[in-house]
Protein backbone atom coordinates (compact mmCIF):
# COMPACT_ATOMS: atom_id res chain seq x y z
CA UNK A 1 -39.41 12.51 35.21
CA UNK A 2 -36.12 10.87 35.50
CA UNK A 3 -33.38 13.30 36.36
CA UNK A 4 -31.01 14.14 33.36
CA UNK A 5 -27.43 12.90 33.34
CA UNK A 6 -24.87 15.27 34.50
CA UNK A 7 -21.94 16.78 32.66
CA UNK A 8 -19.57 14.08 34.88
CA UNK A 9 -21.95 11.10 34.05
CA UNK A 10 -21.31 11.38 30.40
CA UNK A 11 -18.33 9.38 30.14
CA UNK A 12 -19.85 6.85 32.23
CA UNK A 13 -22.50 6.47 29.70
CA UNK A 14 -19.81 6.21 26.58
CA UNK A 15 -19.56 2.48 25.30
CA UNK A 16 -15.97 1.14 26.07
CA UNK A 17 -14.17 0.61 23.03
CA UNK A 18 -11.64 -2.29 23.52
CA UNK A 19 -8.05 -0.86 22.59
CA UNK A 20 -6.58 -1.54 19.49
CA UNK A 21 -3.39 -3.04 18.92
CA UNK A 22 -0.96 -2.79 15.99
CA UNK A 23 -1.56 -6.26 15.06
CA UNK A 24 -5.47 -6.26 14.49
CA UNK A 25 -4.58 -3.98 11.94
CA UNK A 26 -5.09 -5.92 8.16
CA UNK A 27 -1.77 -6.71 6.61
CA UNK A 28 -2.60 -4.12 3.62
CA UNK A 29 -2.77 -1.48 5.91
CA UNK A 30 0.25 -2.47 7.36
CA UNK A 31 2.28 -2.94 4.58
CA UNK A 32 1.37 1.04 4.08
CA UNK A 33 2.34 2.42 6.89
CA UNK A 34 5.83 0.19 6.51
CA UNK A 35 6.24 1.66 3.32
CA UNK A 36 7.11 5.17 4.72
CA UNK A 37 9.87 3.15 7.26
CA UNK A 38 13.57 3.69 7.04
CA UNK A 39 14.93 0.08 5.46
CA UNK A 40 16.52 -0.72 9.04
CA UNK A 41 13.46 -0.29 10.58
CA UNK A 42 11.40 -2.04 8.46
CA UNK A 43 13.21 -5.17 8.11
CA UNK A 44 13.70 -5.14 12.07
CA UNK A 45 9.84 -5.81 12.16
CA UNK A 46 10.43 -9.21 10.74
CA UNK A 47 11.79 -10.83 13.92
CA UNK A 48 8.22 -9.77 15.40
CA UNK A 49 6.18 -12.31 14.74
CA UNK A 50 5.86 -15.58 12.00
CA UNK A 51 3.09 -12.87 10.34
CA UNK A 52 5.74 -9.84 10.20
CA UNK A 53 8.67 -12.13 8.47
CA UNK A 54 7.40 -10.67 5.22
CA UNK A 55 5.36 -7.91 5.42
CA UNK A 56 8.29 -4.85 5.08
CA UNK A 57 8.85 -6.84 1.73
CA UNK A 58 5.23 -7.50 0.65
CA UNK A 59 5.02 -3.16 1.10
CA UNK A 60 6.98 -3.42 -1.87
CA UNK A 61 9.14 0.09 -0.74
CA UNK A 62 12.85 0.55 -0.06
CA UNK A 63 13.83 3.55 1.96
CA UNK A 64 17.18 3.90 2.07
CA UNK A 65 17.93 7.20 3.03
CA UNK A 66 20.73 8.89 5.30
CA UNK A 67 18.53 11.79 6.27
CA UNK A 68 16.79 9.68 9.02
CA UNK A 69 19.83 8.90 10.84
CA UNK A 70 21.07 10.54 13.72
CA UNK A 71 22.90 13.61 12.66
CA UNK A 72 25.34 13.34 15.55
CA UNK A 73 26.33 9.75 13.80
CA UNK A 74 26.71 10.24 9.79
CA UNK A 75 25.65 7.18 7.90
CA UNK A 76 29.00 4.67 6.89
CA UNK A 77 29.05 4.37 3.15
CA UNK A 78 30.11 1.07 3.67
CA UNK A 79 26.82 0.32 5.68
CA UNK A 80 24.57 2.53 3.32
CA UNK A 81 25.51 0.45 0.18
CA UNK A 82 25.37 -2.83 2.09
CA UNK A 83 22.03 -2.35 3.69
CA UNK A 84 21.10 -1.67 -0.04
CA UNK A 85 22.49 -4.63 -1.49
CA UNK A 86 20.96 -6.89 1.11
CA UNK A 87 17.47 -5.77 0.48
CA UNK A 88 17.47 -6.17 -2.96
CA UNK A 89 18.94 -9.51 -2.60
CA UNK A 90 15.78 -10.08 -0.48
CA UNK A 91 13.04 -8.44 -2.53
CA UNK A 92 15.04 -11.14 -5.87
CA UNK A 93 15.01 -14.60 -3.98
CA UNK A 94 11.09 -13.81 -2.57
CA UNK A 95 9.84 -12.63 -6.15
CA UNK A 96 8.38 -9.85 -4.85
CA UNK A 97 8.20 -6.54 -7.02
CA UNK A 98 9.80 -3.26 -5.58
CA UNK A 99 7.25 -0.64 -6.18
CA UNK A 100 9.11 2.30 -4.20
CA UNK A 101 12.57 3.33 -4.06
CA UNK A 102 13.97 6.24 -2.15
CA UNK A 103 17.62 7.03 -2.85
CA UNK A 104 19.50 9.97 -0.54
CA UNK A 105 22.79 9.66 0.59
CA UNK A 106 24.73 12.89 2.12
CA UNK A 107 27.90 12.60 0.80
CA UNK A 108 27.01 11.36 -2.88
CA UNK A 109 30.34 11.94 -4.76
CA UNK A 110 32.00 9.47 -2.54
CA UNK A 111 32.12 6.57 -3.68
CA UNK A 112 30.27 6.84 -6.69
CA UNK A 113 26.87 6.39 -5.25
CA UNK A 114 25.66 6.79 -9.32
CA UNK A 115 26.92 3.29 -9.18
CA UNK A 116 25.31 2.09 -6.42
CA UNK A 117 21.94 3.58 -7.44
CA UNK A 118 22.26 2.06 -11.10
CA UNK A 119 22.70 -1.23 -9.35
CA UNK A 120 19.67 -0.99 -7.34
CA UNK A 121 17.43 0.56 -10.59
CA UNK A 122 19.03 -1.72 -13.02
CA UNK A 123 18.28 -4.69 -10.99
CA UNK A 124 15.62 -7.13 -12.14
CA UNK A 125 13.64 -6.57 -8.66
CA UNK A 126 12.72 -2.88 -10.19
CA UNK A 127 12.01 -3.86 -13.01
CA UNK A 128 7.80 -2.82 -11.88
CA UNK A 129 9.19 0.14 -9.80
CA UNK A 130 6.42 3.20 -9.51
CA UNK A 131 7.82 5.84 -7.64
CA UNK A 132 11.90 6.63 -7.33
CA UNK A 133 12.79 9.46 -4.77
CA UNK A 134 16.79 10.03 -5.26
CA UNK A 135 19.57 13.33 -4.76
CA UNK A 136 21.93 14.32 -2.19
CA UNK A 137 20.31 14.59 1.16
CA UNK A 138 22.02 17.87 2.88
CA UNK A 139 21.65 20.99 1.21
CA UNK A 140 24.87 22.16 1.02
CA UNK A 141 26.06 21.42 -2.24
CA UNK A 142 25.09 19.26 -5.21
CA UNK A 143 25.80 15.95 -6.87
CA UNK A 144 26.26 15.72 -10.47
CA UNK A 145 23.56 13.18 -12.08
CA UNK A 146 22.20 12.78 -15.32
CA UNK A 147 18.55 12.40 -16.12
CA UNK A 148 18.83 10.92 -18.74
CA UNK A 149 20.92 7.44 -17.61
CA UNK A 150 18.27 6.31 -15.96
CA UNK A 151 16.57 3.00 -16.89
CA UNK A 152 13.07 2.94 -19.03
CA UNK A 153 10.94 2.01 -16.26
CA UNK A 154 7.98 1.25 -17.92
CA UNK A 155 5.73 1.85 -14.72
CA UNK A 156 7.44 4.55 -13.06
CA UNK A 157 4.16 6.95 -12.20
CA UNK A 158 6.18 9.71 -9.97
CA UNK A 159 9.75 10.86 -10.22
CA UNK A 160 11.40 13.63 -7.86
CA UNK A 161 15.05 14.72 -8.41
CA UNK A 162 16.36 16.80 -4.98
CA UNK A 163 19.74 18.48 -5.14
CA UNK A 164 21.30 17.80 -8.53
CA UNK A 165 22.98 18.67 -11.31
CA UNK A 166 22.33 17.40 -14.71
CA UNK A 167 25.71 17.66 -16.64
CA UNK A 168 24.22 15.81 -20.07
CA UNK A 169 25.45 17.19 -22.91
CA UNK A 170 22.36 18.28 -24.72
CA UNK A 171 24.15 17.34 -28.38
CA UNK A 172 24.77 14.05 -27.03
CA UNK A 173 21.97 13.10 -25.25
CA UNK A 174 19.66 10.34 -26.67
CA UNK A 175 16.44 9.79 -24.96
CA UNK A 176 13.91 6.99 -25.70
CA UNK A 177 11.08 6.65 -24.48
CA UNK A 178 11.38 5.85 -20.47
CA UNK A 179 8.16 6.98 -18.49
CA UNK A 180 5.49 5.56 -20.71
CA UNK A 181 3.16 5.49 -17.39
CA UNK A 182 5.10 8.73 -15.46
CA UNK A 183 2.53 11.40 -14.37
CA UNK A 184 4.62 13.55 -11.67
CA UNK A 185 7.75 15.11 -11.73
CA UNK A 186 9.21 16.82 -9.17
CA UNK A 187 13.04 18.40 -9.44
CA UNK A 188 14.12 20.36 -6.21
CA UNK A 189 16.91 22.21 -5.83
CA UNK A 190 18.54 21.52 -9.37
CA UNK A 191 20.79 23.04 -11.95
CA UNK A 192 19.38 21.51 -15.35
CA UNK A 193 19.36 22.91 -18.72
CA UNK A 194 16.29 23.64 -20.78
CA UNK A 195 17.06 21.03 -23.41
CA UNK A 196 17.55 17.98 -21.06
CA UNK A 197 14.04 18.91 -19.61
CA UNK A 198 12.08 19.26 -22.55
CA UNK A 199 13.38 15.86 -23.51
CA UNK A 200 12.46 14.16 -20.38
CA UNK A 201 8.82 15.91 -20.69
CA UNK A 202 8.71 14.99 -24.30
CA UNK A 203 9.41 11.26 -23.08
CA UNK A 204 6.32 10.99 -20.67
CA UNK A 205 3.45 11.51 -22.66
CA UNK A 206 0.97 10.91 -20.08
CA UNK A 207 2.84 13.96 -17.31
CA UNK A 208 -0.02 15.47 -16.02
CA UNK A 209 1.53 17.39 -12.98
CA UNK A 210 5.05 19.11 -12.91
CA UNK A 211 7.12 20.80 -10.03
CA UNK A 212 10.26 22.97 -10.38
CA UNK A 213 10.87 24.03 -7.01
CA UNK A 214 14.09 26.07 -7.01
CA UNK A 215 15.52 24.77 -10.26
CA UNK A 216 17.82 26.54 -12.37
CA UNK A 217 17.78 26.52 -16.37
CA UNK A 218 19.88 29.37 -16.94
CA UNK A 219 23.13 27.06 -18.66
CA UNK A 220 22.65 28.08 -21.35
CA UNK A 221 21.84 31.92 -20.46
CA UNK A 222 19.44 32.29 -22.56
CA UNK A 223 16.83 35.19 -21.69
CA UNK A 224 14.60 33.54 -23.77
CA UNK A 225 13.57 30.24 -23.10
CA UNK A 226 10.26 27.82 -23.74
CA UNK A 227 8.70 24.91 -22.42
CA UNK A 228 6.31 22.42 -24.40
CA UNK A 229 3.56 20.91 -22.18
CA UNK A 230 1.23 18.93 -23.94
CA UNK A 231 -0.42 16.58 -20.65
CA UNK A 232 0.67 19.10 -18.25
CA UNK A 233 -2.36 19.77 -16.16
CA UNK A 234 -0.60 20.90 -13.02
CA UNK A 235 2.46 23.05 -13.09
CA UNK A 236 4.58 24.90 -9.79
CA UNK A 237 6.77 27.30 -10.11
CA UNK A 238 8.47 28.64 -6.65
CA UNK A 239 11.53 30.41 -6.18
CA UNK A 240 12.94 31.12 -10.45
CA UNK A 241 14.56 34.31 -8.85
CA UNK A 242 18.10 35.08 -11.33
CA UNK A 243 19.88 38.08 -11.13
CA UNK A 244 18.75 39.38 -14.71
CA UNK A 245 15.19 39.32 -15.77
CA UNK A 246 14.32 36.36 -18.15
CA UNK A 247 11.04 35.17 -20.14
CA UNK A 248 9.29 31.94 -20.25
CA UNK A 249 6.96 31.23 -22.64
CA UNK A 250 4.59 27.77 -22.03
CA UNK A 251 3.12 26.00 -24.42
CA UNK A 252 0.05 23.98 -22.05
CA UNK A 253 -3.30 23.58 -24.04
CA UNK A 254 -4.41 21.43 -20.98
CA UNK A 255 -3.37 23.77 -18.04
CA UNK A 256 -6.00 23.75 -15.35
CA UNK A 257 -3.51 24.53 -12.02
CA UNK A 258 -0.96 27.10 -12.07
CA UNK A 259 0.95 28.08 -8.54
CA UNK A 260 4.39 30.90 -9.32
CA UNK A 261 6.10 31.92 -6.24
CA UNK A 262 9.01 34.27 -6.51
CA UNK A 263 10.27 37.98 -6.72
CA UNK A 264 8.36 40.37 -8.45
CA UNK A 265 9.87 40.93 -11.93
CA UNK A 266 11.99 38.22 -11.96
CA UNK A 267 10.34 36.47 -14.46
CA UNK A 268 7.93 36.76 -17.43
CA UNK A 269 5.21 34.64 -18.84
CA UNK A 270 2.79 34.25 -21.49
CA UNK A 271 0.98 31.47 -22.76
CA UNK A 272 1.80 30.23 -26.27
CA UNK A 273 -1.70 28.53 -27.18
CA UNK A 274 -4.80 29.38 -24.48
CA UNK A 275 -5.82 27.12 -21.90
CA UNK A 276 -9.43 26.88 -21.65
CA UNK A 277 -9.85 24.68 -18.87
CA UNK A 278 -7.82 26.56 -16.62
CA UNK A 279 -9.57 26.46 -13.10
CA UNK A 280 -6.79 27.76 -10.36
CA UNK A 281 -4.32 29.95 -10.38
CA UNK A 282 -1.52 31.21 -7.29
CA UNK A 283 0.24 34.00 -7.70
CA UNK A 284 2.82 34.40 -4.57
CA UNK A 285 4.70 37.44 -5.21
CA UNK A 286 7.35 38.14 -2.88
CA UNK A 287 8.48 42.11 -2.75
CA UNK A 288 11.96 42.11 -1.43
CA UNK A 289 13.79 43.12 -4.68
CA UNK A 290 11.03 46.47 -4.67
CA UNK A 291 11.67 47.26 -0.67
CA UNK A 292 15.79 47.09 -1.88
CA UNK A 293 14.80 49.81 -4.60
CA UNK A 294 16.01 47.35 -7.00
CA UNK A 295 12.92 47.18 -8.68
CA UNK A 296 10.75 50.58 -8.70
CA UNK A 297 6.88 50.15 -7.89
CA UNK A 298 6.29 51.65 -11.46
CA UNK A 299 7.73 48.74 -13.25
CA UNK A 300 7.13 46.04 -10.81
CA UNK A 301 3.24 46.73 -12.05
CA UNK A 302 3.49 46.77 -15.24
CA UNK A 303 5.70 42.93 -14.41
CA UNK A 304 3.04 42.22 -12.70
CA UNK A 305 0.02 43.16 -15.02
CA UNK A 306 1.72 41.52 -17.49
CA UNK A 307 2.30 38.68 -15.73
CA UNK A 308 -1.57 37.93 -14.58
CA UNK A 309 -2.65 38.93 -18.01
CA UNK A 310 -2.29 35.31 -19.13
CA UNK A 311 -4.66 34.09 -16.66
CA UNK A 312 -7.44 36.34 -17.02
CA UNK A 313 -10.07 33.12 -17.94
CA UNK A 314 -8.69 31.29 -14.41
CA UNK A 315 -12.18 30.43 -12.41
CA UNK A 316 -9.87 31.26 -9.23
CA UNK A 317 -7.71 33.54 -8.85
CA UNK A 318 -5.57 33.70 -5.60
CA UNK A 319 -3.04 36.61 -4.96
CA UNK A 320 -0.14 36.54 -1.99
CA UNK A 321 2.18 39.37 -1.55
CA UNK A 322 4.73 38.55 0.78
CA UNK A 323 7.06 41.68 2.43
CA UNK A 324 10.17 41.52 3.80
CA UNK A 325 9.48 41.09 7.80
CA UNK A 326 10.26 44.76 8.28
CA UNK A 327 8.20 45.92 6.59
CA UNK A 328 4.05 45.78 6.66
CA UNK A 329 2.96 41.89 6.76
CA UNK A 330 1.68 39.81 3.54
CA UNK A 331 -1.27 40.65 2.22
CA UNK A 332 -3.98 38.18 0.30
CA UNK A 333 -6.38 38.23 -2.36
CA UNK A 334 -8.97 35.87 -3.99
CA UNK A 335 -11.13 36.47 -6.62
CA UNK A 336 -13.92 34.02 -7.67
CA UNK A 337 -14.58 34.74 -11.54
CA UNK A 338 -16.73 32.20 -11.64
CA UNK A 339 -19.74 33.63 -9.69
């Protein structure tokens, strides 16, 4: 019987696999990864090779954002908004279409970077853009942007908003219809009032997922406030904590995913029409305000009963509760209601 190979034989008997190289990669899957490049580095690529003259352009992205710099060496307005210019003017005398834009610049109010972003979403090379990506890119402060002056981009599919404030004037706002195609919203870390929102929801009739991380609708101070999601399939919630407690009610036939993450008792919920299809739902409560004896445990369950209440049909049902670090550690529940 032949003897059996040995632990240190193995390797021997592995087939060598010849190494890959970045260019025996296909020029689709190239054009990917390029699309996720800062615009500096992805134009650099085409002094490569004859193949690589075109292929940061054919990705059809433009990444210009001051976040990837060095932050020992801010980003020149001066070479921001030429850098900008230039590859536009590239992406109009090749014909391509700019599918991806990605707008952050740190020190937005100088300057008037609005400006400079309306030229690059105004210009005919956008004209079949899909995703935009645009705020201020410390977190510091905010920059004052409206919604609402953006183009109608008639294929945008995913929009996300990060550090703004939307000054429109709801009486004088007038919205067409912009996102006929937009399915994804994302605002982060923005001051926007109730109004402007509904209007940009109300003018993408196919949104199926929205995400207001750390947003603020409280303008208008209005304890009372309601949101009208017809598409709405996904919806996030994280971080609504105000200093005065404050009801939303939803109006989402279609709801399937539902994710909250906040204080206790910050804010109420309920459900202005059922959703049947409603699949998954994440509670993340955090306890901090009930630890501070701001909140007593008495009433912080009954915000909290009332709160789940509305999801009682969810198929899962995941519960965090997250205590300050002093205190004992987070604690997690799932319930399967559909076994």
């Amino acid at each position: 019987m032949a003897n059996k190979p040995q632990p240190h034989d193995c390797q021997q008997l592995r087939p060598t696999m010849p190494a890959v190289c970045l260019s025996d990669l296909p020029d689709d899957l190239l054009c990917h990864i390029l699309s996720f490049a800062p615009l500096k580095e992805a134009a650099s690529t085409s002094v490569l090779a004859r193949r690589w003259r075109t292929l940061w352009l054919l990705s059809g992205a433009l990444n210009l954002d001051s976040r990837t710099r060095n932050s020992n060496v801010p980003c020149r307005r001066s070479t921001f908004q030429r850098d900008g210019k230039s590859a536009i003017a590239s992406y109009v005398s090749s014909g391509l279409p700019l599918k991806k834009l990605t707008f952050y610049y740190d020190e937005w109010g100088k300057g008037n970077m609005r400006r400079r972003l309306h030229a690059l979403v105004y210009s005919p090379a956008a004209r079949d853009l899909e995703e935009l990506y645009l705020g201020k890119g410390c977190d510091g402060s905010m920059c004052s942007y409206s919604i609402t002056t953006l183009p109608a981009l008639q294929a945008l599919r995913v929009l996300h908003i990060t550090n703004c404030i939307d000054i429109c004037s709801p009486r004088d706002m007038v919205v067409p219809i912009p996102f006929p195609r937009l399915t994804e919203l994302r605002l982060y870390l923005c001051w926007v009032s109730r109004k402007v929102l509904q209007a940009i929801i109300d003018a993408s009739p196919l949104l199926t997922t929205l995400r207001l991380e750390r947003v603020d609708l409280s303008w208008s101070r209005e304890r009372y406030q309601s949101l009208a999601l017809p598409k709405v399939s996904t919806f996030l919630l994280d971080d609504f904590h105000r200093n005065y407690q404050r009801h939303l009610e939803l109006n989402a036939p279609n709801l399937r995913c539902f994710t909250y993450k906040g204080p206790v008792g910050s804010l109420s919920i309920s459900l202005r029409s059922p959703a049947p299809c409603i699949a998954r739902v994440e509670l993340h409560f955090n306890l901090s305000n009930v630890h501070r004896s701001n909140l007593s445990r008495d009433v912080a369950c009954q915000y909290f009963w009332q709160f789940a209440s509305n999801f009682s049909g969810a198929k899962m049902f995941k519960l965090r509760f997250e205590s300050p670090e002093h205190h004992s550690p987070s604690q997690n529940l799932e319930l399967d209601q559909g076994k």
